[in-house]
C-alpha atoms as a PDB file:
ATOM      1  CA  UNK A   1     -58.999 -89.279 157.133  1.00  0.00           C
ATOM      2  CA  UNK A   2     -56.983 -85.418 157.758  1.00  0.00           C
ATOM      3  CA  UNK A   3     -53.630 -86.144 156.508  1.00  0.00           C
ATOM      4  CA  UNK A   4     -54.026 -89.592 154.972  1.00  0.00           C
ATOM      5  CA  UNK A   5     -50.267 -88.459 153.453  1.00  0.00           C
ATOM      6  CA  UNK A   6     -48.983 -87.031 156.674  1.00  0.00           C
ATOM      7  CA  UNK A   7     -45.628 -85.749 155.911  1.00  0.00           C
ATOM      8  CA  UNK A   8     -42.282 -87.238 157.175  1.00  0.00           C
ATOM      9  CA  UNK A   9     -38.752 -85.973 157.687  1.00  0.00           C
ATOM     10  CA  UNK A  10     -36.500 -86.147 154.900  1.00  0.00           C
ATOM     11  CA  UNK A  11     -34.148 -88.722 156.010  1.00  0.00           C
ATOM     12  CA  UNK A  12     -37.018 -91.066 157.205  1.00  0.00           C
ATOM     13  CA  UNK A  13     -39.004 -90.375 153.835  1.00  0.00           C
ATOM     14  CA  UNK A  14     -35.792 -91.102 151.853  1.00  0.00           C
ATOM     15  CA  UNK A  15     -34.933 -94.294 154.416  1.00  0.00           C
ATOM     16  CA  UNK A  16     -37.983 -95.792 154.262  1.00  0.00           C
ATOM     17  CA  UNK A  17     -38.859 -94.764 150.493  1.00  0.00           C
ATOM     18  CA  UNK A  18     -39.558 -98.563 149.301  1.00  0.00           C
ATOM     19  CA  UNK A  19     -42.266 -99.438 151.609  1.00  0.00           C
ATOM     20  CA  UNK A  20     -44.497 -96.284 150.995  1.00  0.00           C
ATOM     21  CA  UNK A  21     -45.482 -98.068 147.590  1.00  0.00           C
ATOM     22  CA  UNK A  22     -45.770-101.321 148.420  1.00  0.00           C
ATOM     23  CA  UNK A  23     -48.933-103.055 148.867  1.00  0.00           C
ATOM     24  CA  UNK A  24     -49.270-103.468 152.562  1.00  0.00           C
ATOM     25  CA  UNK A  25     -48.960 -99.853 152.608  1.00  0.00           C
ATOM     26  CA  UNK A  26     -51.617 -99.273 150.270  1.00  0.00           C
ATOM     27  CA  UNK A  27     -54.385-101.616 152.488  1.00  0.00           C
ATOM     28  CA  UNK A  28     -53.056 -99.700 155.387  1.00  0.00           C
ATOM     29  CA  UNK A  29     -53.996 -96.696 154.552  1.00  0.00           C
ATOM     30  CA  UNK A  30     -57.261 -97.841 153.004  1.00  0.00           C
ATOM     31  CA  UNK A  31     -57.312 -99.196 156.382  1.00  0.00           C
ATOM     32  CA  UNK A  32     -57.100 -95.862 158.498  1.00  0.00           C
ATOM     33  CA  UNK A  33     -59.490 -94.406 156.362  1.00  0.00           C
ATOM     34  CA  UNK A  34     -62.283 -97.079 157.268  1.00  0.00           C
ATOM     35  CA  UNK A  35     -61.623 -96.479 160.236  1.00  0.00           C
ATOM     36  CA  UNK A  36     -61.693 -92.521 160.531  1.00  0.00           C
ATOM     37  CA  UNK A  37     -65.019 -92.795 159.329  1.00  0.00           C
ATOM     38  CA  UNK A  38     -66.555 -95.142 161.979  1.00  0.00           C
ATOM     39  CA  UNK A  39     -64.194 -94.559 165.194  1.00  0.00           C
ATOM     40  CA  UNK A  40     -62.123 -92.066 166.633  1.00  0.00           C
ATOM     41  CA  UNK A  41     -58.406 -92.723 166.274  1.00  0.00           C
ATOM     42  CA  UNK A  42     -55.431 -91.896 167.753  1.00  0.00           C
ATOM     43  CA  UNK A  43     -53.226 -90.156 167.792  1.00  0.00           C
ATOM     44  CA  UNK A  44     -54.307 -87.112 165.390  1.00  0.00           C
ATOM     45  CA  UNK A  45     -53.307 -87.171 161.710  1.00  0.00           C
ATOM     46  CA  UNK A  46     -50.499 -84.870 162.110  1.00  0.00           C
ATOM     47  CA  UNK A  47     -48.702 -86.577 164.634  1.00  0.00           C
ATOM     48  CA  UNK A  48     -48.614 -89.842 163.531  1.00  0.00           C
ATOM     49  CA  UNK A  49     -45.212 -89.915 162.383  1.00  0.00           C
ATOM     50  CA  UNK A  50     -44.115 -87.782 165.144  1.00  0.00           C
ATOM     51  CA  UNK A  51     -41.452 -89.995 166.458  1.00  0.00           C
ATOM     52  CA  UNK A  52     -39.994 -89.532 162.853  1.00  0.00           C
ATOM     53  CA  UNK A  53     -40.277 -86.165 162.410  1.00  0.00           C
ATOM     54  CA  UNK A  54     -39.007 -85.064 165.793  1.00  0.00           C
ATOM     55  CA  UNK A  55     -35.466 -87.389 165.621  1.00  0.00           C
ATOM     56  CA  UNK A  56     -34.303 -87.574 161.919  1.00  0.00           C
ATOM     57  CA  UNK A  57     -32.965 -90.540 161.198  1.00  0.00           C
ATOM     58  CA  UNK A  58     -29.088 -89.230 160.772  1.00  0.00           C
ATOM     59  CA  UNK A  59     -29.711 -88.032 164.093  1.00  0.00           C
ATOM     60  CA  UNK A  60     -30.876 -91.044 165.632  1.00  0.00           C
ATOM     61  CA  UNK A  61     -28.695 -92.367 168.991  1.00  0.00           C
ATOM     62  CA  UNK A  62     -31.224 -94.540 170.892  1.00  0.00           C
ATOM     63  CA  UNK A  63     -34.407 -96.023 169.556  1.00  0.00           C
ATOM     64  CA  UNK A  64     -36.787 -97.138 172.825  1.00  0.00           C
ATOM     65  CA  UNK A  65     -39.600 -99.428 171.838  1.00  0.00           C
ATOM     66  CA  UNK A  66     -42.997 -99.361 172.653  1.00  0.00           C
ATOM     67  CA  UNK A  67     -45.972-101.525 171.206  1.00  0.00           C
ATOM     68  CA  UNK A  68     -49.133 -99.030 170.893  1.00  0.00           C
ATOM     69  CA  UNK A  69     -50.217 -95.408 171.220  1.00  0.00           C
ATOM     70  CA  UNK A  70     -51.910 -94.601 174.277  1.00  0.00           C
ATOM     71  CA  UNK A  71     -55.575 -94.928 173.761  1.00  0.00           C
ATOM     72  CA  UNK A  72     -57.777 -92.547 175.419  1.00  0.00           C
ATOM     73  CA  UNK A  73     -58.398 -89.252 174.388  1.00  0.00           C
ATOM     74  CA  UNK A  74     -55.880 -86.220 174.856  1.00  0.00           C
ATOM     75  CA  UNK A  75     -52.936 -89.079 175.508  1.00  0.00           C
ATOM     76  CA  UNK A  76     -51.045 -90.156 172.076  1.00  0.00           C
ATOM     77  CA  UNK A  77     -49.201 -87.509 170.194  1.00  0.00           C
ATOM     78  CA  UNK A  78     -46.803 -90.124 168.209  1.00  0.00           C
ATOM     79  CA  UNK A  79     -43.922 -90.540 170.954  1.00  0.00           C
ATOM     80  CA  UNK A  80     -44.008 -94.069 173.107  1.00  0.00           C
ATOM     81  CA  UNK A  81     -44.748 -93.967 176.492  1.00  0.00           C
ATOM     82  CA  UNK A  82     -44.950 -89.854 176.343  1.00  0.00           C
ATOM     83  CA  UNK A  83     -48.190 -88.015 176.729  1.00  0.00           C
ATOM     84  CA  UNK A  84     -48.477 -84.434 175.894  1.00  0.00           C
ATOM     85  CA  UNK A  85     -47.845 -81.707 179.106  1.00  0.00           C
ATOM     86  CA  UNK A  86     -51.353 -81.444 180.681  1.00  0.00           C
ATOM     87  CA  UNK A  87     -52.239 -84.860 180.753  1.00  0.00           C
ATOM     88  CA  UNK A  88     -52.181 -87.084 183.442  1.00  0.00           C
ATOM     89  CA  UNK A  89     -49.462 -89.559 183.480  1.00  0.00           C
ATOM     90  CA  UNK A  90     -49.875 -93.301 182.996  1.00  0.00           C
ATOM     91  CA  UNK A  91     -48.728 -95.904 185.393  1.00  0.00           C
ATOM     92  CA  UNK A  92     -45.938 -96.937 182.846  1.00  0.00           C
ATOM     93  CA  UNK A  93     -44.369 -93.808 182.325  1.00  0.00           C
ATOM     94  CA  UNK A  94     -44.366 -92.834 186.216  1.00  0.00           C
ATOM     95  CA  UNK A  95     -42.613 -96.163 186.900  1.00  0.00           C
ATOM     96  CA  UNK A  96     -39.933 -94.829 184.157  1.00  0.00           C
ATOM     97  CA  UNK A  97     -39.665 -91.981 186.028  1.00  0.00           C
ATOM     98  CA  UNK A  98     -38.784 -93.527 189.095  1.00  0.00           C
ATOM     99  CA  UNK A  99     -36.284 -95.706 187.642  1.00  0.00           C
ATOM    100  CA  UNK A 100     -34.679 -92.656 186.272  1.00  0.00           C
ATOM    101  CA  UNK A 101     -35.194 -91.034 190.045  1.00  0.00           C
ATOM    102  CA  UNK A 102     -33.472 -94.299 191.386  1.00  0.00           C
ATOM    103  CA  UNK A 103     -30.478 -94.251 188.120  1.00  0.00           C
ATOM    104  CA  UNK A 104     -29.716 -91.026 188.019  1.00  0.00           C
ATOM    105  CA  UNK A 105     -31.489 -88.936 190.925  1.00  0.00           C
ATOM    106  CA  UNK A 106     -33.456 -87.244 188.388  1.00  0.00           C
ATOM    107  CA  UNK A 107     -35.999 -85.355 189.887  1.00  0.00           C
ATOM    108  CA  UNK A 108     -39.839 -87.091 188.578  1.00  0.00           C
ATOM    109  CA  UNK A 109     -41.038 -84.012 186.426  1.00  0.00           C
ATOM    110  CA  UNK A 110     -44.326 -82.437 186.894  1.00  0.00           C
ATOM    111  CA  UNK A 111     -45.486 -83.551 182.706  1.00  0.00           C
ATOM    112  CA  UNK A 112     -45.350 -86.863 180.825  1.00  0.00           C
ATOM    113  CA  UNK A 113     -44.402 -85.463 177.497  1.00  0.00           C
ATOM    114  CA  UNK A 114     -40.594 -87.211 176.385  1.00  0.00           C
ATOM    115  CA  UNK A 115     -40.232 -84.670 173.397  1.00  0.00           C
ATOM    116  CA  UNK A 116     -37.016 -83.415 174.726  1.00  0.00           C
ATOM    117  CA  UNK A 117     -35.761 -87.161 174.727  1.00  0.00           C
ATOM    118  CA  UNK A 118     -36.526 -86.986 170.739  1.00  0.00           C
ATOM    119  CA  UNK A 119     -34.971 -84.356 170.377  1.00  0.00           C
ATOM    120  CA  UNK A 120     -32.048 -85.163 171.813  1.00  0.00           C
ATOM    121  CA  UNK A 121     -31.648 -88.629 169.691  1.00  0.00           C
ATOM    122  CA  UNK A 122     -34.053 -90.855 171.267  1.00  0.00           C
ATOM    123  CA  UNK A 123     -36.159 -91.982 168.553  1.00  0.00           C
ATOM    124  CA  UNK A 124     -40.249 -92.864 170.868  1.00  0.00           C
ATOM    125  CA  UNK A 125     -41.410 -95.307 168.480  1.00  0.00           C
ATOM    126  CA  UNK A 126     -44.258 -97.513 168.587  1.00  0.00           C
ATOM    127  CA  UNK A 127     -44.447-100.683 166.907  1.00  0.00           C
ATOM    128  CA  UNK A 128     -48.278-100.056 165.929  1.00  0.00           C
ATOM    129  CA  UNK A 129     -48.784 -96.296 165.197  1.00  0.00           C
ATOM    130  CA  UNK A 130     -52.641 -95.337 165.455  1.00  0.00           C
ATOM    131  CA  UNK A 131     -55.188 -96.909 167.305  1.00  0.00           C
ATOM    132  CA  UNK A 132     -59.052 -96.859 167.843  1.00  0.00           C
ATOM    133  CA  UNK A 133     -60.173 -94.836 171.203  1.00  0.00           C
ATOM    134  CA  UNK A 134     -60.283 -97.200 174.088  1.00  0.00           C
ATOM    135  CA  UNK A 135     -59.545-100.240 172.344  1.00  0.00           C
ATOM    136  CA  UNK A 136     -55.737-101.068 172.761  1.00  0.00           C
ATOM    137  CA  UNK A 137     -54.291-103.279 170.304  1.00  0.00           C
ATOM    138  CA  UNK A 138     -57.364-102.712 167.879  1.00  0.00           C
ATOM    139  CA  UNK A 139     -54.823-101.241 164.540  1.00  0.00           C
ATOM    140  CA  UNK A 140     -51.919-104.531 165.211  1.00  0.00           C
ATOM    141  CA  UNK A 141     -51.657-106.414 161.990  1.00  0.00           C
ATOM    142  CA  UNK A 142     -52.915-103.905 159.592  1.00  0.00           C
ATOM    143  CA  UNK A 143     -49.324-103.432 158.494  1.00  0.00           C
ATOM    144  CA  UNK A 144     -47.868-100.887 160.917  1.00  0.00           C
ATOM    145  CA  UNK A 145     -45.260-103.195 162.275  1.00  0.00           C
ATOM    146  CA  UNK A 146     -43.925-104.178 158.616  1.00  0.00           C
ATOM    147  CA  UNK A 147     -43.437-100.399 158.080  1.00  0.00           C
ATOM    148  CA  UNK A 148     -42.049 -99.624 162.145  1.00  0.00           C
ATOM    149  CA  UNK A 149     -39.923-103.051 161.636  1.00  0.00           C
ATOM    150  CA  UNK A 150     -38.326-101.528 158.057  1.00  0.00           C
ATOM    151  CA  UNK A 151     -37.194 -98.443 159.798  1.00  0.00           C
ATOM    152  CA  UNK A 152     -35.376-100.866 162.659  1.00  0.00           C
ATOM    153  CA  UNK A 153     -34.035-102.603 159.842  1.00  0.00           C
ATOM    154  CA  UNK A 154     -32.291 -99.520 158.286  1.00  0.00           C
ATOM    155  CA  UNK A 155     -30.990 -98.278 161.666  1.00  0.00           C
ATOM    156  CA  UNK A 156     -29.488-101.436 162.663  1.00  0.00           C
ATOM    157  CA  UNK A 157     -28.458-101.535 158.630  1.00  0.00           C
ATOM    158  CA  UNK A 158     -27.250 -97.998 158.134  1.00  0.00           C
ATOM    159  CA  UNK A 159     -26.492 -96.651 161.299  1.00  0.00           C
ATOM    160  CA  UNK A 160     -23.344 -97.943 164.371  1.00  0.00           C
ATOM    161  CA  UNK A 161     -23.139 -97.531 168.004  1.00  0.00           C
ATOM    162  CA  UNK A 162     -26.900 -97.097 168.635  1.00  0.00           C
ATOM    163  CA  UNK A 163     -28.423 -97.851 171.515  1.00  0.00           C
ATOM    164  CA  UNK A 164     -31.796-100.433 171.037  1.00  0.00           C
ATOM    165  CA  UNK A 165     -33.911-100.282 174.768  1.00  0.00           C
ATOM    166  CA  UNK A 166     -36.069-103.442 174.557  1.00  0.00           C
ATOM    167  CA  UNK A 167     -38.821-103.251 177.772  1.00  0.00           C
ATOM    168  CA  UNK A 168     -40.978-106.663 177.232  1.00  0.00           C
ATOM    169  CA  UNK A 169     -41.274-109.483 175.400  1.00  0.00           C
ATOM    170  CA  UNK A 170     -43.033-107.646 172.786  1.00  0.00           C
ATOM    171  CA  UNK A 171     -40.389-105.350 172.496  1.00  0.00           C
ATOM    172  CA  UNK A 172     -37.476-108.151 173.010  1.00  0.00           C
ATOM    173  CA  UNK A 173     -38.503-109.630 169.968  1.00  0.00           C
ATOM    174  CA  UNK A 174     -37.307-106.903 168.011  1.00  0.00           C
ATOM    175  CA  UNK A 175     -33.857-108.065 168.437  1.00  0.00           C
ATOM    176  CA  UNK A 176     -33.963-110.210 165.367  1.00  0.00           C
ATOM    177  CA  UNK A 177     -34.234-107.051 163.813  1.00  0.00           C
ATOM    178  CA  UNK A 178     -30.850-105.867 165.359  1.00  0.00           C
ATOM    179  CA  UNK A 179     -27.365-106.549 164.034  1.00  0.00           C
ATOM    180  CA  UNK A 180     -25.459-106.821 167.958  1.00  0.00           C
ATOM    181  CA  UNK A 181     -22.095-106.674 166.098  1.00  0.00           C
ATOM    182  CA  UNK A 182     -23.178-103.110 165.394  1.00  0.00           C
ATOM    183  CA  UNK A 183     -25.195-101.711 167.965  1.00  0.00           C
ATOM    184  CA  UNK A 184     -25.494-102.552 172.000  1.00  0.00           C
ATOM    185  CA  UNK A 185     -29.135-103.846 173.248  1.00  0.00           C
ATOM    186  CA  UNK A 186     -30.199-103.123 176.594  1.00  0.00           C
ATOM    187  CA  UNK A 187     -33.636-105.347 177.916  1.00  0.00           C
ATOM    188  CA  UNK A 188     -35.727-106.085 180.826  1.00  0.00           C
ATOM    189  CA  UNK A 189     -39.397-106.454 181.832  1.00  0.00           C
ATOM    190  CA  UNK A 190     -41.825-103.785 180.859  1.00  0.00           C
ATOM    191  CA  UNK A 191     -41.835-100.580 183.126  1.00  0.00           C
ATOM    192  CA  UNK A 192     -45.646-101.992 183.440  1.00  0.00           C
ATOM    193  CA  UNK A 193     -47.216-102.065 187.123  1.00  0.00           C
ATOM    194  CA  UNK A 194     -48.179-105.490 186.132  1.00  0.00           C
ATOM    195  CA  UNK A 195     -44.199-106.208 185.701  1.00  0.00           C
ATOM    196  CA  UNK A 196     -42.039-103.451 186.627  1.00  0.00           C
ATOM    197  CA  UNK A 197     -41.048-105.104 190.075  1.00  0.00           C
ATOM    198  CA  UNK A 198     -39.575-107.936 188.001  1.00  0.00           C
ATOM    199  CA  UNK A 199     -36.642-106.372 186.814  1.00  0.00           C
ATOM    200  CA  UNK A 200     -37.510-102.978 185.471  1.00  0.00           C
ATOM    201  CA  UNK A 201     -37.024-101.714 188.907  1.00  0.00           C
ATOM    202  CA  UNK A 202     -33.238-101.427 188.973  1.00  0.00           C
ATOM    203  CA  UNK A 203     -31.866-102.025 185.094  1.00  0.00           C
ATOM    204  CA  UNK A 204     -30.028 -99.091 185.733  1.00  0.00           C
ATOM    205  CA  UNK A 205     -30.996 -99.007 181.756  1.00  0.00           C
ATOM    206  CA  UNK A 206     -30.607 -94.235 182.201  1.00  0.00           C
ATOM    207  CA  UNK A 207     -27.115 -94.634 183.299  1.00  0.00           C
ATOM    208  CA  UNK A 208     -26.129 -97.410 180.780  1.00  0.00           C
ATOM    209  CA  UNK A 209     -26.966 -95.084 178.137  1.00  0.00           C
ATOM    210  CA  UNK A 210     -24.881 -92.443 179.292  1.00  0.00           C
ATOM    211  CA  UNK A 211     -22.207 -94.963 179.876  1.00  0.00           C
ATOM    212  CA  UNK A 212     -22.123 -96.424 176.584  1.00  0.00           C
ATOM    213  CA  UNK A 213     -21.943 -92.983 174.966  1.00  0.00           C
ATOM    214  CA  UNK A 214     -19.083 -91.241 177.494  1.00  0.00           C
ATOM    215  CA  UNK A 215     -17.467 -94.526 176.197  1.00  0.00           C
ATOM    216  CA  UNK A 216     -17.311 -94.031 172.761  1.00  0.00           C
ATOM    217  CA  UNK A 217     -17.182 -90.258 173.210  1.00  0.00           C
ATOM    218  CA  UNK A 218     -20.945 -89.521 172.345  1.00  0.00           C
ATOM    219  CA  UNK A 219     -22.706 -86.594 173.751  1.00  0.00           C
ATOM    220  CA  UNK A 220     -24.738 -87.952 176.786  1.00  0.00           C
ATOM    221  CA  UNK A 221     -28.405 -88.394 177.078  1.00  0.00           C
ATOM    222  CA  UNK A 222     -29.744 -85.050 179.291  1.00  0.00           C
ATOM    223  CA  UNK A 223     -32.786 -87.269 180.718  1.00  0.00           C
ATOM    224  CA  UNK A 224     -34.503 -84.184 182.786  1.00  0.00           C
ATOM    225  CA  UNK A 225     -37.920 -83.051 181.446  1.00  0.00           C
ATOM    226  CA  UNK A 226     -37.636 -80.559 184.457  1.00  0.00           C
END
């Protein structure tokens, strides 16, 4: 597998340092490289700790939850929900875009790619961080969500006043994960066309953000991509 070590930020690689030896860790990787050799996988080596790299974890202000990487070619590049400018955008991520229209009257932008978002504080993360092409779901349980649950659990340990965006069950049941005497939870259905009209539609979830912050006297969330 290219970049069976990928690198990670500093403050993730020093936040996370325990589980990188442990034995889960170990099969994981073992894992990936099994896999490499039979199937393509996605997203590429390099970004597969691109959530990580692009928000450091001091840095850190909202963490928004998804559950895998887009799997079809030219899609992940290691932020939820975001694909990379060029590619067409999933039904998912224009629903989120039309909640934000609907929020905040931002304009729907022309690209998918949310790397702005990281870099403002949003940490994109998956719970499940590669996957095999066209096969959703196909790296769960392999040990990803030990190591994607850890980093949760030293945000909500080591961090206050974030902001934890919970879109599913999936995602919900992350809360356990959460301390709520430290941080504030926002959830409602998945931004899914399956689901959105449920309750996505209309959680206001853009402007809550913003909210929360001018509260506390945080620098707001700039949610255009345009």
């Amino acid at each position: 597998m290219e970049q069976i070590n990928p690198i990670i930020e500093s403050s993730w690689k020093h936040a996370l340092s325990n589980e990188f030896g442990k034995e889960y860790f170990s099969a994981l990787k073992q894992f990936l490289i099994e896999e490499r050799g039979k199937y393509r996988i996605f997203p590429p080596g390099n970004l597969i700790f691109n959530a990580f790299n692009q928000t450091p974890f001091d840095r850190v202000k909202v963490v928004l939850l998804g559950q895998d990487p887009y799997h079809a070619a030219g899609q992940a590049h290691g932020l939820c929900f975001s694909v990379p400018d060029g590619i067409q955008k999933p039904p998912s991520l224009i629903n989120i875009f039309k909640e934000l229209k609907s929020d905040l009257d931002v304009p729907e932008p022309a690209h998918g790619d949310l790397t702005p978002w990281a870099r403002q504080g949003v940490l994109l993360l998956n719970a499940t961080l590669t996957v095999r092409e066209n096969q959703a779901g196909s790296h769960q349980n392999h040990g990803w969500e030990i190591f994607t649950d850890a980093a949760i659990r030293q945000l909500s340990a080591n961090r206050n006043g974030l902001i934890f965006i919970l879109w599913g069950n999936y995602a919900i049941a992350k809360k356990s994960l959460i301390d709520p005497s430290r941080h504030f939870i926002l959830t409602s259905v998945h931004p899914s066309p399956l689901s959105a009209h449920r309750g996505f539609f209309g959680c206001r979830h853009f402007s809550q953000v913003n909210n929360l912050f001018h509260q506390q006297g945080v620098n707001e969330i700039d949610w255009r991509l345009t």
